[in-house]
Structure formats: C-alpha cells, structure tokens
N, C-alpha and C. Protein backbone atom coordinates (compact mmCIF):
# COMPACT_ATOMS: atom_id res chain seq x y z
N UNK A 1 -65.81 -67.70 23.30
CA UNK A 1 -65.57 -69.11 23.44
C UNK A 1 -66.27 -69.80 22.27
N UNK A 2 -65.54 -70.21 20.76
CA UNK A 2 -65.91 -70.72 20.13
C UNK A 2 -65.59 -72.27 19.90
N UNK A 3 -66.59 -73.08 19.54
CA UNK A 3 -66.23 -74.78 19.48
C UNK A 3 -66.88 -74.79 18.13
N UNK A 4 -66.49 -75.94 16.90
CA UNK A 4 -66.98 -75.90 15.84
C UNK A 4 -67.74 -77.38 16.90
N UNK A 5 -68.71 -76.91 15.75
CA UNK A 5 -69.78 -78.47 15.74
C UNK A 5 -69.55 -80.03 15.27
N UNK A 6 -68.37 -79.86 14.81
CA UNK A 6 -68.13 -81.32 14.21
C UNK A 6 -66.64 -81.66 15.45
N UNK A 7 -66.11 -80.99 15.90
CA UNK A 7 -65.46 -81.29 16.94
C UNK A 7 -66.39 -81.76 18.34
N UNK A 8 -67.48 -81.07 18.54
CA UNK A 8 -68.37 -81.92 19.64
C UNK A 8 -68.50 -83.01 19.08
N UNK A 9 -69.21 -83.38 17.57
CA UNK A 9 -69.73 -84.18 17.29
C UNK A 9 -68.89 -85.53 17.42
N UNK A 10 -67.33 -85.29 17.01
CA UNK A 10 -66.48 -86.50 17.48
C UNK A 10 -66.14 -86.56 18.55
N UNK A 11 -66.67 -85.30 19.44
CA UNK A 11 -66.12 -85.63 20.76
C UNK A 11 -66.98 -86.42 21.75
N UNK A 12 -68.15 -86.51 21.62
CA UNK A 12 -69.19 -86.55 22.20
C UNK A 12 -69.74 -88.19 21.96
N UNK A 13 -69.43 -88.48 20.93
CA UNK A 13 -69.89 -90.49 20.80
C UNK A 13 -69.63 -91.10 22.51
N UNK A 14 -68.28 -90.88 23.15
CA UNK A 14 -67.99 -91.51 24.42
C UNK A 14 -68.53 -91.07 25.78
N UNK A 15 -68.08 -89.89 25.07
CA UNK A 15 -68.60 -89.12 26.80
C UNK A 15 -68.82 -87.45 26.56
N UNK A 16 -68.91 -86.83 26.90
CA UNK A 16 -68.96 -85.43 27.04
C UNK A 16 -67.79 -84.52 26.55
N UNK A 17 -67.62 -83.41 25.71
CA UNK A 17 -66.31 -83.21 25.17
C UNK A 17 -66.02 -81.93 26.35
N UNK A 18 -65.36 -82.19 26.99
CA UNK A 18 -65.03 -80.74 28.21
C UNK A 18 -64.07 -80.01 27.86
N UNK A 19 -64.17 -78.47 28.04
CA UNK A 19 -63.67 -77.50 27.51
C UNK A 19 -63.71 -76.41 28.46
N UNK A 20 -62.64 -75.72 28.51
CA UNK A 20 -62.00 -74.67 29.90
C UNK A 20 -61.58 -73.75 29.56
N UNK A 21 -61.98 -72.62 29.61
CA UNK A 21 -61.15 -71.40 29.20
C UNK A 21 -61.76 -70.35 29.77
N UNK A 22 -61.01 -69.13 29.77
CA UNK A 22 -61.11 -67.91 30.42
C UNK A 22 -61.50 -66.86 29.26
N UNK A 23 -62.47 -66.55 29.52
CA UNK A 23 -63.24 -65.66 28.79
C UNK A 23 -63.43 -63.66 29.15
N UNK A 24 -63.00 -63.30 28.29
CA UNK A 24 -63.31 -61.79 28.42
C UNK A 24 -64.74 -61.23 28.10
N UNK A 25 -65.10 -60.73 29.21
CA UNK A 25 -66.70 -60.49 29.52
C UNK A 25 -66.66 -59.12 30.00
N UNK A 26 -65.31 -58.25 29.58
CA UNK A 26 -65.50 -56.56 29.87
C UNK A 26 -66.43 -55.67 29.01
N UNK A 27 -66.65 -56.56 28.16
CA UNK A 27 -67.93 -55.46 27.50
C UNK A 27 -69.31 -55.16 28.06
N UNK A 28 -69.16 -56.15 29.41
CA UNK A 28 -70.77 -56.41 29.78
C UNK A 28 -70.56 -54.64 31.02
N UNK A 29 -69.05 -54.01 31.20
CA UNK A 29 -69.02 -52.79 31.92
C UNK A 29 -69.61 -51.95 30.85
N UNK A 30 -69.59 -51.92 29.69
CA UNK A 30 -70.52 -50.24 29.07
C UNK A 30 -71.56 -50.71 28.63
N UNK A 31 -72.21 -51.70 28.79
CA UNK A 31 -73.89 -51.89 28.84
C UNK A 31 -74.28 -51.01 29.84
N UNK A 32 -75.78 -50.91 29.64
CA UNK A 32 -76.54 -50.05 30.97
C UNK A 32 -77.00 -50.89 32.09
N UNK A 33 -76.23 -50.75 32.84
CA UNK A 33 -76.34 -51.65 33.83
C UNK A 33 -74.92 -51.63 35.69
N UNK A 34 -75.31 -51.97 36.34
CA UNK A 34 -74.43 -51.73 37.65
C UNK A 34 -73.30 -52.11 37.80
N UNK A 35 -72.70 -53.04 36.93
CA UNK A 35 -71.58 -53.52 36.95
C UNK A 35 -70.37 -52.18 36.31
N UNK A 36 -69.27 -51.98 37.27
CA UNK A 36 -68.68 -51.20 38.04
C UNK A 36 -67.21 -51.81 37.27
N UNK A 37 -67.02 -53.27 37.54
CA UNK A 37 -66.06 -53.37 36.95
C UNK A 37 -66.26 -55.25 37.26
N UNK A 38 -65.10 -55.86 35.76
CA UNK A 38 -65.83 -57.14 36.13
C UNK A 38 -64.47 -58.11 35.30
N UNK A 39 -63.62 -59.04 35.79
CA UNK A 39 -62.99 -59.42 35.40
C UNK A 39 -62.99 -60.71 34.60
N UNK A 40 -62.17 -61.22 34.24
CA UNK A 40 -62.91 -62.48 33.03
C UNK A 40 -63.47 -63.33 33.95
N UNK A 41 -64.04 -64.07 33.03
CA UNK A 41 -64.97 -65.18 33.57
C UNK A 41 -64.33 -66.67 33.33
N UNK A 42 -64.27 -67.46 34.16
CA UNK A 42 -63.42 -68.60 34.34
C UNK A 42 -64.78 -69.52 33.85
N UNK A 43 -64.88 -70.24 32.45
CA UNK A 43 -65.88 -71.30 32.27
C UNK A 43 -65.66 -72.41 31.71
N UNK A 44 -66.22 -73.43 32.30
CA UNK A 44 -65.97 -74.69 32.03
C UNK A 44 -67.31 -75.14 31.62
N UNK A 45 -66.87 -76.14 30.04
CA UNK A 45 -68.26 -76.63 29.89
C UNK A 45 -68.61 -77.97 29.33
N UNK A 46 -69.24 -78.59 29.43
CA UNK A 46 -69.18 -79.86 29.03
C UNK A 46 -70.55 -80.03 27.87
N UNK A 47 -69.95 -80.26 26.75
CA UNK A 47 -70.92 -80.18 25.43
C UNK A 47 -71.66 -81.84 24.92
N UNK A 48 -72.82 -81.89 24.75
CA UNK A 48 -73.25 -83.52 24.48
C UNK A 48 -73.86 -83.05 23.02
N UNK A 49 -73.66 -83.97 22.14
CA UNK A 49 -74.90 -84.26 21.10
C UNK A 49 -75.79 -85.25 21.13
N UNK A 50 -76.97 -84.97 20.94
CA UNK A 50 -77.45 -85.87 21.18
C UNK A 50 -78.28 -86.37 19.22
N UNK A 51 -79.11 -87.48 19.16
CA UNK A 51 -79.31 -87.97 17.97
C UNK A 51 -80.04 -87.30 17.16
N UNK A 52 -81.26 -85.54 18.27
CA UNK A 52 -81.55 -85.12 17.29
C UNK A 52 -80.82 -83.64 17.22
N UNK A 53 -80.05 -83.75 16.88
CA UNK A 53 -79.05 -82.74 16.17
C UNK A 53 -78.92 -81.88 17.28
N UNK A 54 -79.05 -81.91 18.54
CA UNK A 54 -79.43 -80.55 19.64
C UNK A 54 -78.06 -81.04 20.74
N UNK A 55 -77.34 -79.94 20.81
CA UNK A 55 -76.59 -80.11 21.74
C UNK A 55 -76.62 -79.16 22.75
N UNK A 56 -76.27 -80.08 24.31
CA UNK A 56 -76.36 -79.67 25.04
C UNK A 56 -75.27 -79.25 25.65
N UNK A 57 -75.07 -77.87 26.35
CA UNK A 57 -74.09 -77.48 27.10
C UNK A 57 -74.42 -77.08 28.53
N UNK A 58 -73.85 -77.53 29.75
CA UNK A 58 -73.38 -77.74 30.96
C UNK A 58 -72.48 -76.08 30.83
N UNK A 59 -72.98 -75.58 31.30
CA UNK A 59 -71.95 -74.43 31.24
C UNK A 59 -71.55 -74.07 33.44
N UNK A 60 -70.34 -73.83 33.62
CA UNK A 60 -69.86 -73.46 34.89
C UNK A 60 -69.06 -71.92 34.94
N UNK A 61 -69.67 -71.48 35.35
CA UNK A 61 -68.94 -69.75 35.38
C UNK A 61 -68.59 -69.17 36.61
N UNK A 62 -67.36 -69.14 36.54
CA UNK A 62 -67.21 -68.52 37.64
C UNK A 62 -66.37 -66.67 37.44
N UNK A 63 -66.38 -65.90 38.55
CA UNK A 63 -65.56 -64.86 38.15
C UNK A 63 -66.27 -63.75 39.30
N UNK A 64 -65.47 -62.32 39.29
CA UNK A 64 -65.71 -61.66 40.20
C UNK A 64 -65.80 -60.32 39.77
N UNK A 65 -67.03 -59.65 39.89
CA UNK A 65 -67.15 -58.09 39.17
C UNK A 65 -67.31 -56.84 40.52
N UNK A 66 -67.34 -55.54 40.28
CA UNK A 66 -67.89 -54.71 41.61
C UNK A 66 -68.98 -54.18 41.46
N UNK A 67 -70.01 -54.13 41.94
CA UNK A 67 -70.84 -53.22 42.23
C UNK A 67 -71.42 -52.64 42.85
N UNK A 68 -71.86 -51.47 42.79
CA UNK A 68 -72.19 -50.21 43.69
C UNK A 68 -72.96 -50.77 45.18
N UNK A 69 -72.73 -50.41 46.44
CA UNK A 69 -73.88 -50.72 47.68
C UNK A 69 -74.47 -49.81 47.00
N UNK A 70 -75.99 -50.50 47.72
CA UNK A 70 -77.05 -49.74 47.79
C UNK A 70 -77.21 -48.33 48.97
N UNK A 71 -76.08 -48.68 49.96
CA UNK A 71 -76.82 -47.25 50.96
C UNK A 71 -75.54 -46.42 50.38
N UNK A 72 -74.54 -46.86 50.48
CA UNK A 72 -73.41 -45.90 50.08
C UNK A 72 -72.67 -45.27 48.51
N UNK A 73 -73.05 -46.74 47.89
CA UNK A 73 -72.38 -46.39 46.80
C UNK A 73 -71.02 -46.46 46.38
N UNK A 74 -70.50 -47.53 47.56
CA UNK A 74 -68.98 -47.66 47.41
C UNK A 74 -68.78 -49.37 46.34
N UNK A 75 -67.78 -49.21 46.01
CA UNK A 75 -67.50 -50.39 45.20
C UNK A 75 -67.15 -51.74 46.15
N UNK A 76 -68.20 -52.69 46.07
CA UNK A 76 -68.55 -53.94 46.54
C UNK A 76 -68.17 -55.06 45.76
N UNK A 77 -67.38 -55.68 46.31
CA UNK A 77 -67.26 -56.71 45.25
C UNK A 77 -67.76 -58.33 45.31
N UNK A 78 -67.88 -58.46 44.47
CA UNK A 78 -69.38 -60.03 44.08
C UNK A 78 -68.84 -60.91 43.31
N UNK A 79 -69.35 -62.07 44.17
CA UNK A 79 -68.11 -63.11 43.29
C UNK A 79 -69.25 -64.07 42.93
N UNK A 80 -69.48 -64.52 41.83
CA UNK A 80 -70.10 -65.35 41.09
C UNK A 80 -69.73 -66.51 40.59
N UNK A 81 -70.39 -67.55 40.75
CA UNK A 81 -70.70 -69.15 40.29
C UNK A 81 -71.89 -70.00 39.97
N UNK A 82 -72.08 -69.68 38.48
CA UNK A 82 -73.10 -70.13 37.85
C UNK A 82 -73.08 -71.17 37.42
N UNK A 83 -74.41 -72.18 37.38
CA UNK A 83 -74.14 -73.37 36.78
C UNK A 83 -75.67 -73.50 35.45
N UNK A 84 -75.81 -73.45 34.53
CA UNK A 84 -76.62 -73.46 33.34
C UNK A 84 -76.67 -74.53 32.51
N UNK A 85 -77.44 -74.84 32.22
CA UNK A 85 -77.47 -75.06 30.92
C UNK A 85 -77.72 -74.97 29.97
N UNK A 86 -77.55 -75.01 28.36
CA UNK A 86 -78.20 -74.23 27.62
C UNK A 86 -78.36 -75.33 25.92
N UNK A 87 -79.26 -75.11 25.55
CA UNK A 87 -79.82 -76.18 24.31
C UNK A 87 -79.91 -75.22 23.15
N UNK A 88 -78.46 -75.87 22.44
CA UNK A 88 -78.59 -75.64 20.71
C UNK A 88 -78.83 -76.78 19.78
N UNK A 89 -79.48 -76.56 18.58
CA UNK A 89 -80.07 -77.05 17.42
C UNK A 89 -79.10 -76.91 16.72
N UNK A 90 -78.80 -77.98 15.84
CA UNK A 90 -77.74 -77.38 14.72
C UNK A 90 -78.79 -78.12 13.12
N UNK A 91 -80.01 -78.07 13.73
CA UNK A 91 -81.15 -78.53 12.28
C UNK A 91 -81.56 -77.21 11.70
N UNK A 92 -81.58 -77.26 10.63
CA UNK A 92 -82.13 -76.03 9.78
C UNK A 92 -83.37 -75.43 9.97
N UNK A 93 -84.04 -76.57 10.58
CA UNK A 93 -85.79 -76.37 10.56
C UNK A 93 -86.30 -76.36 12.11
N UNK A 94 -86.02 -75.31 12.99
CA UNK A 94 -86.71 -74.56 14.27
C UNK A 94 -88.17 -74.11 14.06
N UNK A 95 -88.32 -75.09 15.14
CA UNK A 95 -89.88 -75.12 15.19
C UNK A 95 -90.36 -73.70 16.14
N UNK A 96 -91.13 -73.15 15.81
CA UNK A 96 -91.57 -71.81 16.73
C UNK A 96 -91.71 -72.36 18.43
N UNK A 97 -92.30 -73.98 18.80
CA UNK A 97 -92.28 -74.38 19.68
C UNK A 97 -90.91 -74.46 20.12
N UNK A 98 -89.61 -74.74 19.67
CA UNK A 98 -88.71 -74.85 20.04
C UNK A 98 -87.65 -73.49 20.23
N UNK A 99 -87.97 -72.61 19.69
CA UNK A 99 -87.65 -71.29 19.81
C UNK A 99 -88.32 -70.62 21.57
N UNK A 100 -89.62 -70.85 21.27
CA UNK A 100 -89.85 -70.94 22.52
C UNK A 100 -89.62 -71.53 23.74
N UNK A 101 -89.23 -72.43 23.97
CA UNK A 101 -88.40 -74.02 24.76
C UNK A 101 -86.90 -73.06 25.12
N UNK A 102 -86.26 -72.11 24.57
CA UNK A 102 -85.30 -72.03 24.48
C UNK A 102 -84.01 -72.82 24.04
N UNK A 103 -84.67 -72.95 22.74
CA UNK A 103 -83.54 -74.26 21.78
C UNK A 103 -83.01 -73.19 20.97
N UNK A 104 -81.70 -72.65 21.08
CA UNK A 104 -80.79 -71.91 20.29
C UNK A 104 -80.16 -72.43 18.73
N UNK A 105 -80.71 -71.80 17.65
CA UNK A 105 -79.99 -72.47 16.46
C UNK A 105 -78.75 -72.20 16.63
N UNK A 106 -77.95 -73.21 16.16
CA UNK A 106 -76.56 -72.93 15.65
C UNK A 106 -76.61 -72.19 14.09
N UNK A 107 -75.58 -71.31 13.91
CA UNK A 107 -75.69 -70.72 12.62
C UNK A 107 -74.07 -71.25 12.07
N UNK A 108 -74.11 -71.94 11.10
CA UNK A 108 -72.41 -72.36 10.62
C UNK A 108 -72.51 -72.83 11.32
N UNK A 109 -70.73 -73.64 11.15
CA UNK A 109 -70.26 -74.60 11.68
C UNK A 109 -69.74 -74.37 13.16
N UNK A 110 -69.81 -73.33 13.93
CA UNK A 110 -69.16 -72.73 15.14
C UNK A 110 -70.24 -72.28 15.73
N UNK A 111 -69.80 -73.00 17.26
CA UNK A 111 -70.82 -72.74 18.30
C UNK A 111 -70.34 -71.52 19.08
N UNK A 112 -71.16 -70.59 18.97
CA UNK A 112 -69.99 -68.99 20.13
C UNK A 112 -70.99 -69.00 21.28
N UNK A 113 -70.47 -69.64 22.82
CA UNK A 113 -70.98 -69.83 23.67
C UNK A 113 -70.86 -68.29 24.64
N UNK A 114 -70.13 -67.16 24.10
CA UNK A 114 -69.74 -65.90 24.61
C UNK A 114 -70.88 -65.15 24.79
N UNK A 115 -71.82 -65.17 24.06
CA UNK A 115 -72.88 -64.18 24.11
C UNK A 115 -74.33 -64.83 25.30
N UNK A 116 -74.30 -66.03 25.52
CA UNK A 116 -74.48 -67.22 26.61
C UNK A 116 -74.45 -67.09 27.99
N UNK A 117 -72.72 -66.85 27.45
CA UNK A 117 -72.01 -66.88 28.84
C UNK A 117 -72.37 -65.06 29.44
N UNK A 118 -72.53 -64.13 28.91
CA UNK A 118 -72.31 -63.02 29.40
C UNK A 118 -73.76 -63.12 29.55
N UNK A 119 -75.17 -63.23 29.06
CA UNK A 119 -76.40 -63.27 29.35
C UNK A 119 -76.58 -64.04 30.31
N UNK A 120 -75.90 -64.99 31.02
CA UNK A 120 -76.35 -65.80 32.55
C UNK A 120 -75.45 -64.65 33.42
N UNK A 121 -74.20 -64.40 33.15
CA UNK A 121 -73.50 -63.16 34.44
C UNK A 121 -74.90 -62.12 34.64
N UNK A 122 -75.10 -61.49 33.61
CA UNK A 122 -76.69 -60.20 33.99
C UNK A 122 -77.90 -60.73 34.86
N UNK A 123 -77.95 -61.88 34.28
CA UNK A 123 -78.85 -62.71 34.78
C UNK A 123 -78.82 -62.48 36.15
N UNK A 124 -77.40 -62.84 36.72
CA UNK A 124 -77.01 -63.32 37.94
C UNK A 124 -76.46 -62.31 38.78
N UNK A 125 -77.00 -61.22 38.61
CA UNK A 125 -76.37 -59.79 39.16
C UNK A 125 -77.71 -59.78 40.09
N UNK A 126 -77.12 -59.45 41.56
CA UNK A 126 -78.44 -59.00 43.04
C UNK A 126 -78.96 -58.02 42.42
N UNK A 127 -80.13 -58.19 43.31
CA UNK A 127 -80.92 -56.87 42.61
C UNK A 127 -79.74 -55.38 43.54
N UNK A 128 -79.03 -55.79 44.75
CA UNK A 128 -78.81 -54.97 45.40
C UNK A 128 -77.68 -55.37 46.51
N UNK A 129 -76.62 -55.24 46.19
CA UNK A 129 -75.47 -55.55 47.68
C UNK A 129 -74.93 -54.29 48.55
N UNK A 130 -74.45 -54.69 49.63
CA UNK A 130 -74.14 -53.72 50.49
C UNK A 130 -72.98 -53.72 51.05
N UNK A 131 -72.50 -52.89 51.50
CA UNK A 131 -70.73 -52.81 51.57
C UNK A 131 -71.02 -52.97 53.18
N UNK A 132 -69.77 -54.29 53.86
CA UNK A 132 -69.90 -54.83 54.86
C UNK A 132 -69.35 -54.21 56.20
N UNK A 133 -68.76 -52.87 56.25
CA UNK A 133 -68.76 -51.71 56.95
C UNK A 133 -69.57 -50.61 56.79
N UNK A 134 -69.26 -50.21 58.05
CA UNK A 134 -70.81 -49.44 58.59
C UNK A 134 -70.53 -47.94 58.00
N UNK A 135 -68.92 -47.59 58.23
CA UNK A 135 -68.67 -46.16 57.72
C UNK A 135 -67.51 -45.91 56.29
N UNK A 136 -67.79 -46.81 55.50
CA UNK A 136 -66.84 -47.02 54.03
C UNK A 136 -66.33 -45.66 54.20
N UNK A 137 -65.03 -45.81 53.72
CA UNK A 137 -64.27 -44.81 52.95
C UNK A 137 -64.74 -44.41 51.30
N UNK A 138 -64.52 -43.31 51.05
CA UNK A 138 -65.14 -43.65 49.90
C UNK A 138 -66.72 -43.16 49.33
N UNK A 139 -67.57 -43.22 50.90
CA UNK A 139 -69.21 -43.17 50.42
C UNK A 139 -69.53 -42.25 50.18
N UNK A 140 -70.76 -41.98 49.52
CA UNK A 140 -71.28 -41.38 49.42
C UNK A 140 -71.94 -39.49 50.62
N UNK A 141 -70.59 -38.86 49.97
CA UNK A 141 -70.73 -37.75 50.94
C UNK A 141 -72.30 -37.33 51.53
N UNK A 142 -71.16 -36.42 52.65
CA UNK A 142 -72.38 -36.06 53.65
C UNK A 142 -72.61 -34.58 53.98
N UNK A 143 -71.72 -33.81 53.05
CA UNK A 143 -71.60 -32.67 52.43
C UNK A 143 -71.01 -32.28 51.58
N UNK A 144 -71.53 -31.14 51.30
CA UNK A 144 -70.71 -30.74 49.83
C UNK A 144 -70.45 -28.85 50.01
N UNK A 145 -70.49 -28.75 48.62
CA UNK A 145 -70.48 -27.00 48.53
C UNK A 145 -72.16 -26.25 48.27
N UNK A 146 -72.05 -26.12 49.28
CA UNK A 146 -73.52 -25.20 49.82
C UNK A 146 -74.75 -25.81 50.43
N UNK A 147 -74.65 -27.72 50.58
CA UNK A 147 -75.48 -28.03 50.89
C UNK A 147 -74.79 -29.03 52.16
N UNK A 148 -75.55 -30.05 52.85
CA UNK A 148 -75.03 -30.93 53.80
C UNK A 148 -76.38 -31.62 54.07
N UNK A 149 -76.01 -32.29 54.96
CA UNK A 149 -77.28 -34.08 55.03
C UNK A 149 -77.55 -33.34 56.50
N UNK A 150 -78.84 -33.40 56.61
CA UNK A 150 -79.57 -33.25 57.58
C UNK A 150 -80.03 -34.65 58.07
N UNK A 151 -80.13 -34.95 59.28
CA UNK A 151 -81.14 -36.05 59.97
C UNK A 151 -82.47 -35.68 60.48
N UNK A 152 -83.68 -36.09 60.20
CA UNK A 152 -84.80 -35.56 60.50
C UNK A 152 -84.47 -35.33 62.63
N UNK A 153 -85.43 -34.27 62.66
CA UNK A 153 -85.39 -35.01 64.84
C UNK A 153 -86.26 -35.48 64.51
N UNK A 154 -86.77 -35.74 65.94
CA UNK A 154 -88.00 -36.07 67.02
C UNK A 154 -88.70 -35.24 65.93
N UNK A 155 -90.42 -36.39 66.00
CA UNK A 155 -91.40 -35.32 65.62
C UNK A 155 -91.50 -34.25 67.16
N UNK A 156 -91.68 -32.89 66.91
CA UNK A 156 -92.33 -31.88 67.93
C UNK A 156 -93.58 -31.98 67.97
N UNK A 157 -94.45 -31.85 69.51
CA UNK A 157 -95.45 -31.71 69.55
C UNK A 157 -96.37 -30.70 68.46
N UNK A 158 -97.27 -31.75 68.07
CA UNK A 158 -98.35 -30.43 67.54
C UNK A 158 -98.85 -28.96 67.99
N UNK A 159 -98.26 -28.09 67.71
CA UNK A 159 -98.84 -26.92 68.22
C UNK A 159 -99.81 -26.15 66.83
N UNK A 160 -100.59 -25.87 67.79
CA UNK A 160 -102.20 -24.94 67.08
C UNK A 160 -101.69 -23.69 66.38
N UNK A 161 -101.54 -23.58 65.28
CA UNK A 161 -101.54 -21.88 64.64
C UNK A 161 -102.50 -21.21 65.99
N UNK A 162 -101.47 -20.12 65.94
CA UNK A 162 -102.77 -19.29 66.79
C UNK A 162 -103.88 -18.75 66.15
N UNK A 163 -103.15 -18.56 65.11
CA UNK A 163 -104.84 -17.71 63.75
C UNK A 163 -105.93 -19.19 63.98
N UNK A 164 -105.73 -20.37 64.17
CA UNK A 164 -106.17 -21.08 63.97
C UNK A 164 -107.43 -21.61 64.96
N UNK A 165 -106.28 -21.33 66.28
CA UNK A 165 -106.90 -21.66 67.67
C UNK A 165 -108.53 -21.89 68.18
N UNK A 166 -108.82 -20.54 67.55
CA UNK A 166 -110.52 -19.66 67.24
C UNK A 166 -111.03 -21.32 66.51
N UNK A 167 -110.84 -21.41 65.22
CA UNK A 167 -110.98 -22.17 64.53
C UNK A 167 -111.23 -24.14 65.32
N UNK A 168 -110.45 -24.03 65.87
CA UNK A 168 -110.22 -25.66 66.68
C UNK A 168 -111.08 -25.40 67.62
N UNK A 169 -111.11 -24.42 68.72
CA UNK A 169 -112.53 -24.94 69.59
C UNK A 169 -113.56 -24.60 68.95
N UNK A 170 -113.85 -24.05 68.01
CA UNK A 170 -115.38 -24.18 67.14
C UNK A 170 -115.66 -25.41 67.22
N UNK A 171 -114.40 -25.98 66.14
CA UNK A 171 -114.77 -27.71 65.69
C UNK A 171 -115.02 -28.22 66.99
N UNK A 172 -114.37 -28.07 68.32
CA UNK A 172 -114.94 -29.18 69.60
C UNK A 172 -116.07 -29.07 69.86
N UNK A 173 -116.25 -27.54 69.79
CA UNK A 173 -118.11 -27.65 70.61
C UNK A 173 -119.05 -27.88 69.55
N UNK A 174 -118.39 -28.30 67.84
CA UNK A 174 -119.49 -28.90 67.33
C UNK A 174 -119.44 -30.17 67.47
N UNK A 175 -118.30 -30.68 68.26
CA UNK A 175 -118.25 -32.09 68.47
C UNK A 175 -119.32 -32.54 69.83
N UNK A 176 -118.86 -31.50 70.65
CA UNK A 176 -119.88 -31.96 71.77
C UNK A 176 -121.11 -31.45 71.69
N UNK A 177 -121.39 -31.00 70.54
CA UNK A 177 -123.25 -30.52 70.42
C UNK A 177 -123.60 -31.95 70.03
N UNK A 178 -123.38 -32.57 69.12
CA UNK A 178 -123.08 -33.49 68.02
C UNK A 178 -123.40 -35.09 69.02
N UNK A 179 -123.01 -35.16 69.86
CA UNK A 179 -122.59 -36.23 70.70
C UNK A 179 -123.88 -36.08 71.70
C-alpha cells in the first residue's frame, strides 16, 4: 500500500485523505511464526499532515488467518480487526528522541504503509487459540506405528519395597526413641 507524500499533502489541507484497499500480507505465512494460513488484509486509512512535516496515519485492518489450537493442533481460524496508528516524518533531520517516540522517516517521495500493516497483524496474533470442539477431526493423533497415548491412572497406594521394609521400621523406632 503505497501513497506518495505530496498527494496527502494536497489531500489533507481539508480533511483527512482516506484510502481503502486490500492488501496481500501472504508473506507474513513463511516467516517463523504460527500463522498457518492468512488471507489479504482489508485496510482502510486515513492520512493527516500536520505543519511539522509528520504525518499521521489512522490505520483499520481487518482480515482472517488460521492458526494451530493449542491442545490439538487443528487449523483454527482468527479473524482480526485492528485499529493503529502510526507517525511518519517526512524531515530529513530525526531526532534520536523521535526515533525513539516511534516517528517513522519517510524515505522518497512514497509512503509504503505494507511493512506497518503486516507488523500490527504479528503484533496481533493470541499467544494461543483453541479449536471450539471437543473431538476435531483432524487432531493431533492418539496413535501411531509402534507407539499410542497412554492416560496416567489413579495414583496406587504406596507400597514398601520389601528389601526395604527392614529399612522403614528402623526409621520408626528411631522416631519413637527420638520423641
């Protein structure tokens, strides 16, 4: 999503210059990261300049990617709506304070709000979702070839090694000498 800077700049004297488009954000699937699969991102944004050269963008994202449950591992799908904002400079001279502030230089005449827009989706990923049936198709097997899922039981009562037995009433009657 590119806007040149002198198009905000005439757009922006009245009111806000608003801008809509559908953005391809499939590269954010071969990053390292959970996203499974993730379709464009629907964003709307409304750009201001203001007098010292810093414009502001209103950014709205919406869109829907899958990712893995946490108990199963089946493909979950997550629908997202972000609302941001984000502050670029289009002055030559960034102050280290303003770098810090999170004031983005503009480089040239073109603002590329794409790399923006895909750093608030990561942002905005759960640490963890869960697939809303109890027995998914799909999950994460419960056997395989040579092995299978055990459920722990009941703990069983403690029973005494017998080699041991000798050993345990020692320790009592040094308990009741002791006492």
């Amino acid at each position: 999503m590119k806007i040149s800077v002198s198009q905000i700049q005439r757009g922006s004297f009245s009111e806000p210059l608003e801008v809509e488009e559908t953005v391809d954000v499939s590269e954010l699937e071969t990053m390292n990261n959970d996203i499974r699969r993730i379709g464009p991102a629907q964003v709307k944004a409304l750009l201001t300049m203001d007098q010292n050269e810093e414009i502001i963008a209103s950014l709205t994202i919406k869109g829907e990617m899958t990712l893995p449950c946490a108990r199963t591992l089946v493909d979950v799908p997550y629908s997202y709506d972000i609302s941001v904002d984000e502050v670029f400079s289009t002055s030559p001279f960034i102050t280290e304070d303003e770098l810090e502030e999170e004031i983005h230089p503009v480089e040239g005449e073109v603002l590329d709000l794409k790399p923006y827009i895909m750093e608030n989706i990561l942002l905005d990923i759960p640490f963890r979702v869960f697939s809303k049936e109890s027995n998914p198709e799909g999950a994460a097997p419960r056997d395989g070839d040579g092995w299978s899922f055990v459920q722990e039981e009941e703990p069983k009562e403690q029973t005494i090694d017998p080699r041991l037995k000798k050993l345990a009433s020692l320790l009592e009657n040094n308990k009741k000498e002791n006492e």
